[in-house]
Protein backbone atom coordinates (compact mmCIF):
# COMPACT_ATOMS: atom_id res chain seq x y z
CA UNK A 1 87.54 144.87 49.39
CA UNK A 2 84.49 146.26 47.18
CA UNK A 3 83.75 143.12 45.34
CA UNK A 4 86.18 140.42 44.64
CA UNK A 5 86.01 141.71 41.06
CA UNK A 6 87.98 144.86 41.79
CA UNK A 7 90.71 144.11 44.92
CA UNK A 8 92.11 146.92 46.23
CA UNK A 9 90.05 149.31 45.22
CA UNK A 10 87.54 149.12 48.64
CA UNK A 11 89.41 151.58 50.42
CA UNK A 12 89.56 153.80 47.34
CA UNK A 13 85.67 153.70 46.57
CA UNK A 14 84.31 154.22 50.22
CA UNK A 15 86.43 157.33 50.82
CA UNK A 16 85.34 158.91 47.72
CA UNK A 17 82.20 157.39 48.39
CA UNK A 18 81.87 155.07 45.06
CA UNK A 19 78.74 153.88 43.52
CA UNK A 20 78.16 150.89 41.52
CA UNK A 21 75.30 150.80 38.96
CA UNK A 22 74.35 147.50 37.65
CA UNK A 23 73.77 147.48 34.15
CA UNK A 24 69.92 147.48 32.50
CA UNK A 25 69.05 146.93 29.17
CA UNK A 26 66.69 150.39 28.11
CA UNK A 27 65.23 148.47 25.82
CA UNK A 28 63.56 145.40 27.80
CA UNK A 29 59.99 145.41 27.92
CA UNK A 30 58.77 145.91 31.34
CA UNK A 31 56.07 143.25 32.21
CA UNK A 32 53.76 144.55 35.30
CA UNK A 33 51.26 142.04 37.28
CA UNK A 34 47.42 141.99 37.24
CA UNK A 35 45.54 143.77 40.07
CA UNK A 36 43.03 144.55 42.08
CA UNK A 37 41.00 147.28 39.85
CA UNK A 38 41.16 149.34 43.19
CA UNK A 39 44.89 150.07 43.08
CA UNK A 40 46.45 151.78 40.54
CA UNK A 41 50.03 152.43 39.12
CA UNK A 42 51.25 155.28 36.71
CA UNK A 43 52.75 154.91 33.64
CA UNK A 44 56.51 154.70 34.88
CA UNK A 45 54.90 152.15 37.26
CA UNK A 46 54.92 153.54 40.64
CA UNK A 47 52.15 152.99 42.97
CA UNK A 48 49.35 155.81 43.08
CA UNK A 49 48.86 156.47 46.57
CA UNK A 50 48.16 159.23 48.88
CA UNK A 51 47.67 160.66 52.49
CA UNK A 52 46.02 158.54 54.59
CA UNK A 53 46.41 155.35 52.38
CA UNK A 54 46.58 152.15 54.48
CA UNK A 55 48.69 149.17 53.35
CA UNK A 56 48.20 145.55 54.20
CA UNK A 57 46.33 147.08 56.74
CA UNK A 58 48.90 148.09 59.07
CA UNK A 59 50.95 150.80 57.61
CA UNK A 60 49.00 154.62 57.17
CA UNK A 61 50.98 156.56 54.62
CA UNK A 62 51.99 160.00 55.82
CA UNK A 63 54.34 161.43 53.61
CA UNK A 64 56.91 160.85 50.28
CA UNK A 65 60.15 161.09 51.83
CA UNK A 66 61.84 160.37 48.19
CA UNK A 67 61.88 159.18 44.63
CA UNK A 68 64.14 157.50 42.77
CA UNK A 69 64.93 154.31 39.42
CA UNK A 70 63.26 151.52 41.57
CA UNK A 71 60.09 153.34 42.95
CA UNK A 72 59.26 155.93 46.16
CA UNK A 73 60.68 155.89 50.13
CA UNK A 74 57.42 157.02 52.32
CA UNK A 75 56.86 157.97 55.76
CA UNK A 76 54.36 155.68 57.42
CA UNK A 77 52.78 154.77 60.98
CA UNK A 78 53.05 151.05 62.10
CA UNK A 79 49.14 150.94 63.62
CA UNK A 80 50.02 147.53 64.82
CA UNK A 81 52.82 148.65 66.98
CA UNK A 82 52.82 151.84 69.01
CA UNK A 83 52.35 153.94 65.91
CA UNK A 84 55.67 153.58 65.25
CA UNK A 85 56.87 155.90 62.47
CA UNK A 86 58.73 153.41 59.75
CA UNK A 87 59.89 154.26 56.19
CA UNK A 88 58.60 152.10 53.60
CA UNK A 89 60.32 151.80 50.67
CA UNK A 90 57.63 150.90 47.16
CA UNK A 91 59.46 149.15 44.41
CA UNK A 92 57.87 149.44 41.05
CA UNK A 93 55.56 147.22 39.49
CA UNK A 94 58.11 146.19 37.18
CA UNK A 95 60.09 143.04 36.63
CA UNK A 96 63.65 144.04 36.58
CA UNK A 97 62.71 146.02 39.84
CA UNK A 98 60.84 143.68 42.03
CA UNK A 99 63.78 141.08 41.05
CA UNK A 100 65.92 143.65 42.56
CA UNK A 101 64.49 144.07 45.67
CA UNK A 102 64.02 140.68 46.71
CA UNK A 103 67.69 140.23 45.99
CA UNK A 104 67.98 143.16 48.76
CA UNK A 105 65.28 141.47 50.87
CA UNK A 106 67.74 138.49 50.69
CA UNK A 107 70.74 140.64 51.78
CA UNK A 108 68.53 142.57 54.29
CA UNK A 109 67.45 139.66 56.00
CA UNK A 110 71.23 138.23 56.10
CA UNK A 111 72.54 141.54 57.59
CA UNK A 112 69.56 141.24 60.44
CA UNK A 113 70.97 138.16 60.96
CA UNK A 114 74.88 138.88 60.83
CA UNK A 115 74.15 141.68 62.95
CA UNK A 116 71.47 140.92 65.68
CA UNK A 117 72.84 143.04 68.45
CA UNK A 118 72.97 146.38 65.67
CA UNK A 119 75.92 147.48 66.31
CA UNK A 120 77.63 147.83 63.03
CA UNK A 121 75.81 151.02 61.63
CA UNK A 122 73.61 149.32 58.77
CA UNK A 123 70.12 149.96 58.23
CA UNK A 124 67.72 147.83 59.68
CA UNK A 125 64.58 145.84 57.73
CA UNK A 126 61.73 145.45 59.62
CA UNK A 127 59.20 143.88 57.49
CA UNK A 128 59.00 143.11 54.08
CA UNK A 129 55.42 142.37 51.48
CA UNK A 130 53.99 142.31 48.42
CA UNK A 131 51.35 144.74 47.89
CA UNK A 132 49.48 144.25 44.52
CA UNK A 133 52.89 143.72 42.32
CA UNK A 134 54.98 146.21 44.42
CA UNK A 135 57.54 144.84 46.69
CA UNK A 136 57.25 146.62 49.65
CA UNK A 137 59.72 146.70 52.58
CA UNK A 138 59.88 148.36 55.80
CA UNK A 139 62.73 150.22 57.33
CA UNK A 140 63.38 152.10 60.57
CA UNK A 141 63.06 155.82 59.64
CA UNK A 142 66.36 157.70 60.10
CA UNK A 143 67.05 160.81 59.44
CA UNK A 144 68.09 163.20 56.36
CA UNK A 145 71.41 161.99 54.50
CA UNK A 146 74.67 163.51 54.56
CA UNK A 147 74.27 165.03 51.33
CA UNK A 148 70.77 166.56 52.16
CA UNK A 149 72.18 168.00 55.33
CA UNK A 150 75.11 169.48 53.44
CA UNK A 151 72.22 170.84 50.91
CA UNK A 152 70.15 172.60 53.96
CA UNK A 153 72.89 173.86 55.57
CA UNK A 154 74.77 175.97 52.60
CA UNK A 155 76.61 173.49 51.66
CA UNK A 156 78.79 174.54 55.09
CA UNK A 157 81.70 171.66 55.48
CA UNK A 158 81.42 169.39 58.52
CA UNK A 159 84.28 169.95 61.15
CA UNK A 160 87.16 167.67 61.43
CA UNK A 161 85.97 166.30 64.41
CA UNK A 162 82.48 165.43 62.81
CA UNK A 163 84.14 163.91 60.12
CA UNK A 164 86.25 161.22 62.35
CA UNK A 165 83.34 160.47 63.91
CA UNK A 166 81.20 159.59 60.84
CA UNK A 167 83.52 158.26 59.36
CA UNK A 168 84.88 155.72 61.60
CA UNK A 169 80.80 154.22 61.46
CA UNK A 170 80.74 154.68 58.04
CA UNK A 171 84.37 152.22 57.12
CA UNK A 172 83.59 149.94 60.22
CA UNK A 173 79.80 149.43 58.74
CA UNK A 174 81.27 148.42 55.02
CA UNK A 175 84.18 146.60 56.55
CA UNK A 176 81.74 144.77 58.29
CA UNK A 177 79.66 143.91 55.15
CA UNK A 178 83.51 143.11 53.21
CA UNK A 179 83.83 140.36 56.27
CA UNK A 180 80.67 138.89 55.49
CA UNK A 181 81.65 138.46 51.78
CA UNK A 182 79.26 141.25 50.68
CA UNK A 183 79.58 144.79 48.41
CA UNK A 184 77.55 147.50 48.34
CA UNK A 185 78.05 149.10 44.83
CA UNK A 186 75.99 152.24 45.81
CA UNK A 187 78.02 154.10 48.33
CA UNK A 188 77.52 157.88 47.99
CA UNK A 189 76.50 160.55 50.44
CA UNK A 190 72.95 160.56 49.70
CA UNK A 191 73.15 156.86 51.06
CA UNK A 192 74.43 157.95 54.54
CA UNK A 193 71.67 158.79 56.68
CA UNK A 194 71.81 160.33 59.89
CA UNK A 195 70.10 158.22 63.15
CA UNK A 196 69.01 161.89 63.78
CA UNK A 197 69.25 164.85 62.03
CA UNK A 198 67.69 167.10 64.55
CA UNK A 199 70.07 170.30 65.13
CA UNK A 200 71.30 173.86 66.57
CA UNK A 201 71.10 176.87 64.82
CA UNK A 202 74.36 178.75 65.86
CA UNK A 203 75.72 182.37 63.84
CA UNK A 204 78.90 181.60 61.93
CA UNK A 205 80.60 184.75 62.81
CA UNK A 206 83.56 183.59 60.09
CA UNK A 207 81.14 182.52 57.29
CA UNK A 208 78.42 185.59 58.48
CA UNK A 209 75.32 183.45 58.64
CA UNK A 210 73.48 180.96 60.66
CA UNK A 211 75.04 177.76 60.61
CA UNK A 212 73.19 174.26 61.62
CA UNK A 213 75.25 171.90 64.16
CA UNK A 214 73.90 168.38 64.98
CA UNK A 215 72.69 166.95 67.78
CA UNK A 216 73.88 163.60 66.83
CA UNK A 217 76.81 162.25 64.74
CA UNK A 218 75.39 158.69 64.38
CA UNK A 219 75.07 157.56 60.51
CA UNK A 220 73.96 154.35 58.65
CA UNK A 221 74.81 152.78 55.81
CA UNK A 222 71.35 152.33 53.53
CA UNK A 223 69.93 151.27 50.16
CA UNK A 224 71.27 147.87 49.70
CA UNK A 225 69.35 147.31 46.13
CA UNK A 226 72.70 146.77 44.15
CA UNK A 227 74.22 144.83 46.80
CA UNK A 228 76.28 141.84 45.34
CA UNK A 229 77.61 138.79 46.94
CA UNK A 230 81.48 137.85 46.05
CA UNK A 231 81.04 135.04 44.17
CA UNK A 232 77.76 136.13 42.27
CA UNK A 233 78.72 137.86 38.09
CA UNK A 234 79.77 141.49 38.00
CA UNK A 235 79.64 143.93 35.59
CA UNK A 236 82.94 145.63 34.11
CA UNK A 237 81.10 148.87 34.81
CA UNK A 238 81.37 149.50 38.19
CA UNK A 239 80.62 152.83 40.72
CA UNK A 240 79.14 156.38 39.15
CA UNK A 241 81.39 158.39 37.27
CA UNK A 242 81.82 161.17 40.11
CA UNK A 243 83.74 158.70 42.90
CA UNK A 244 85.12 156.03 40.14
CA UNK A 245 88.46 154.72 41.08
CA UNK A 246 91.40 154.97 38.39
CA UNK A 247 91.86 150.98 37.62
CA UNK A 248 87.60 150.71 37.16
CA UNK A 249 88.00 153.70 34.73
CA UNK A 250 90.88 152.38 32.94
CA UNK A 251 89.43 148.93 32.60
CA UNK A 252 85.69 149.41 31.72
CA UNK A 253 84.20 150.40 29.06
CA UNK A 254 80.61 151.92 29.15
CA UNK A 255 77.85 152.50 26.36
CA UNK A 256 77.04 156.27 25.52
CA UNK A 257 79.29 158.09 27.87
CA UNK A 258 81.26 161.16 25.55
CA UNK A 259 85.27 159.96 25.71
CA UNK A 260 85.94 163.10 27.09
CA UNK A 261 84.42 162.84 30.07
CA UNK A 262 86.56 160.46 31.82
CA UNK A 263 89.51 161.86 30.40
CA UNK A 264 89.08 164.47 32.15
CA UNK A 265 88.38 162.76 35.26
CA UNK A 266 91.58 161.67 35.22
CA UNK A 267 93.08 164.33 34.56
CA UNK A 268 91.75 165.54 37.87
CA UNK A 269 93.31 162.90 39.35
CA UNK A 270 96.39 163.41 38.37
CA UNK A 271 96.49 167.09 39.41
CA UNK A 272 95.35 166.21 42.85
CA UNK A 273 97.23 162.78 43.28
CA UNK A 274 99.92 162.96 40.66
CA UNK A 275 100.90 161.16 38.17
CA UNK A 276 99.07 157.95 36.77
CA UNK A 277 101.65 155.16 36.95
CA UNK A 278 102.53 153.72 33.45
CA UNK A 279 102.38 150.40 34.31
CA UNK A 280 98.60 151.35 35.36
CA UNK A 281 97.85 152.99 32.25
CA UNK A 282 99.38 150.03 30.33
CA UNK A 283 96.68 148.21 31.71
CA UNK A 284 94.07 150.43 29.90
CA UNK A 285 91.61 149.13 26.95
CA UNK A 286 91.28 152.82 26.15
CA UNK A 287 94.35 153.39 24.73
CA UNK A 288 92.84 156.77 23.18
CA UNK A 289 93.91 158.04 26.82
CA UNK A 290 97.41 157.03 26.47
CA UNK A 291 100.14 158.52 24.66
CA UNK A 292 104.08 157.18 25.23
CA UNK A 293 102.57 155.84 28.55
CA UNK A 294 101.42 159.23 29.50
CA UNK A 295 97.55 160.19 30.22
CA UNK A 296 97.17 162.09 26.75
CA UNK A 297 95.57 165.67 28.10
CA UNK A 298 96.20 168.59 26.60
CA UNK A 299 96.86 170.92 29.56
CA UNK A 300 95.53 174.37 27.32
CA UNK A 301 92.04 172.94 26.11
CA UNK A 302 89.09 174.65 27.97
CA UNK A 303 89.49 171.44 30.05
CA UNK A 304 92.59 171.78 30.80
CA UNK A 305 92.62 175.23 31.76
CA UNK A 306 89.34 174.81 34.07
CA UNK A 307 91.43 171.43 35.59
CA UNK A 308 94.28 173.48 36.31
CA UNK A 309 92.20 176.27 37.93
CA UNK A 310 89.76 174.29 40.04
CA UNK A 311 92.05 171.05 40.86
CA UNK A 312 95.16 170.93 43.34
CA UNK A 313 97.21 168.62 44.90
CA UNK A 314 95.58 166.98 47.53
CA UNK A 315 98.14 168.59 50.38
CA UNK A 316 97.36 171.67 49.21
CA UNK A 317 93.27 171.23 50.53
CA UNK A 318 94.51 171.57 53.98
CA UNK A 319 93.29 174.55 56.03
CA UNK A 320 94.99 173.88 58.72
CA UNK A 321 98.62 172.75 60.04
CA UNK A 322 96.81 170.88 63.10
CA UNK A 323 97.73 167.43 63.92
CA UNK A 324 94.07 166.14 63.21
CA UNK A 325 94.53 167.86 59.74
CA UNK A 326 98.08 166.36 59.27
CA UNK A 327 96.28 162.75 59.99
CA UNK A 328 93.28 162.88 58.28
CA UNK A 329 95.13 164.14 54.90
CA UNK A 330 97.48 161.71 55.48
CA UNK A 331 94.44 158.80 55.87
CA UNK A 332 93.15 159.70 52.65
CA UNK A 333 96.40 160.06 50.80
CA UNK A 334 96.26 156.61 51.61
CA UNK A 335 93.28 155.20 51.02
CA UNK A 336 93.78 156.97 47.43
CA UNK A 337 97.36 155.41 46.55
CA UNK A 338 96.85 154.09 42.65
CA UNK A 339 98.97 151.06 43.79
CA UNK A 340 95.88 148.71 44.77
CA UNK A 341 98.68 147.15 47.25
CA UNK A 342 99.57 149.64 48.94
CA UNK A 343 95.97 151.20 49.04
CA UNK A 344 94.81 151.45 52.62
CA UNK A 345 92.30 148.50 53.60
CA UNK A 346 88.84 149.51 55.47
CA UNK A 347 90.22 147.37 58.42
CA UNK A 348 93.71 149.14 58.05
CA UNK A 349 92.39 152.38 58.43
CA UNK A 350 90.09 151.89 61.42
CA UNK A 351 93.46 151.54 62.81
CA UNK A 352 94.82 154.86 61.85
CA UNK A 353 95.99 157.94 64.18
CA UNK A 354 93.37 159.52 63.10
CA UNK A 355 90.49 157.51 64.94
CA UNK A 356 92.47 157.25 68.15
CA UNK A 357 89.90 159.79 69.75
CA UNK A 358 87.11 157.53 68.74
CA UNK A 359 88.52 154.37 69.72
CA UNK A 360 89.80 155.51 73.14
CA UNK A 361 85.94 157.15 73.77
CA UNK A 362 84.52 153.63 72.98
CA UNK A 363 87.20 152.15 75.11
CA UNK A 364 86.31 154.42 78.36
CA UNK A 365 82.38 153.98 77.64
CA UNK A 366 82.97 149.87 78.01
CA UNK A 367 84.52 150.31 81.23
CA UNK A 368 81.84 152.83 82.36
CA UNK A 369 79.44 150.54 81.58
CA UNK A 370 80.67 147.80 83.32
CA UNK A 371 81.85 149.55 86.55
């Protein structure tokens, strides 16, 4: 499950692709270390770097590859092997932060060791150092995320056939790290990365445009810096608003976010999966949401009127009356049950029609490889 703090609701978060943010205080002061007069930090305390820059005198900077809370993801060449082209990922010079990522380090360096032989579709650390106050660690560089490649590409959906295949990587990856006794708390499309996201440019005749297909359907699993072990404290706050599951909402509360706002999430729910059970909703320390153990909504509010427009049950999605549609709306009608116990496990669902193709491809390749 996604942290022993929430069981059941694994399968629920990784197919709507839950995050977990762990809680900061805005208001702690940020203490940053003393350094060399030669490097320098701004004033949201990322390192000032550019081009060219060597590190620790081994890795030449080539490129920012992204930005985010804990600090900057670069390109860089590995002079002292090959010229290998690594992304290195710059935590802030900032307490919170650097305690952060050497609680990922930790993790890192466990799932290197769990995993030795790679197969289970995690991200590899390569190296890991402390650069003037900046924790600094190395990754193999994949390519763009999911998200991204949605982004470049019109927002044009992936094929049903695409989608088995990531997806089986992307369950057996977390239901490897679930084994192991560890959650990932950040799981969102922007943290699936392609292996490769090299591509053809083919004309959609249906859409009437150029559409890009990939080369390559393997993904990873990356950004482990809210990565919890089982037994370690959890917040009641748990995965981003957009992919929460209905028992986190229900149960947490969370500073500065407008009432509304999950209301209406649920409310989406509810068109799209039906009803919220009442003995769920009993459950609730919002009880503003509940009325005679109904989700109180009023249907005719702007809200509800842009709910009722834009939200459908989930059946209702399908394009298609193809056996690979029937089974992959029925895997995650299942993986979305608000019954925790009858909520499809990661390890349940690697097992589902739907991945037969995929297993019975890995099966043949084993016996290729050994004949």
């Amino acid at each position: 499950m996604i942290g022993a703090f929430w069981p059941g609701s694994g399968g629920f978060m990784v197919v709507m692709m839950v995050v977990t943010l762990v809680a900061m205080n805005p208001f702690q002061r940020s203490q940053r270390r003393k350094r060399s007069r030669s490097v320098e930090d701004d004033e949201e305390g990322h390192l000032i770097y550019h081009s060219g820059l060597v590190l620790k005198a081994r890795y030449k900077v080539v490129a920012t590859l992204g930005e985010g809370a804990f600090g900057k993801v670069v390109e860089c060449i590995d002079t002292s092997n090959d010229d290998e082209r690594v992304a290195l990922k710059i935590i802030k010079n900032i307490d919170r932060y650097r305690e952060a990522a050497m609680s990922e380090v930790e993790v890192l360096e466990q799932m290197n060791t769990l995993d030795n032989e790679k197969t289970f579709g995690c991200v590899r650390m390569l190296n890991w150092f402390d650069y003037h106050g900046h924790i600094c660690i190395v990754f193999e560089l994949l390519g763009l995320s999911t998200f991204d490649f949605l982004k470049e590409n019109s927002f044009l959906p992936f094929t049903v056939e695409q989608i088995r295949h990531m997806s089986y990587q992307i369950f057996r990856a977390v239901a490897f790290l679930h084994r192991n006794k560890l959650t990932h708390t950040d799981l969102k499309p922007e943290n699936i990365l392609f292996v490769n996201s090299d591509y053809d440019m083919k004309y959609n005749a249906k859409m009437k445009r150029d559409e890009r297909t990939l080369k390559n359907l393997d993904v990873k699993v990356v950004d482990f810096g809210n990565a919890t072990y089982d037994h370690e404290h959890h917040t009641s706050v748990v995965s981003t608003r957009h992919y929460r599951a209905p028992e986190v909402i229900l149960a947490g509360v969370e500073p500065g976010v407008l009432p509304g706002f999950f209301k209406e999430h649920l409310a989406m729910m509810e068109r799209v999966l039906g009803p919220i059970p009442a003995q769920l909703l009993q459950k609730t320390k919002k009880r503003r949401y509940v009325h005679h153990d109904r989700l109180d909504w009023d249907e005719h509010s702007s809200s509800g009127r842009y709910v009722r427009k834009h939200c459908k049950p989930l059946k209702q999605y399908m394009s298609s009356k193809s056996s690979d549609h029937e089974q992959l709306f029925d895997l995650v009608q299942s993986m979305l049950q608000y019954d925790t116990s009858r909520r499809l496990t990661l390890e349940e669902a690697l097992w589902h029609p739907f991945f037969h193709p995929v297993r019975k491809e890995k099966v043949s390749l084993k016996i290729t490889k050994h004949t």
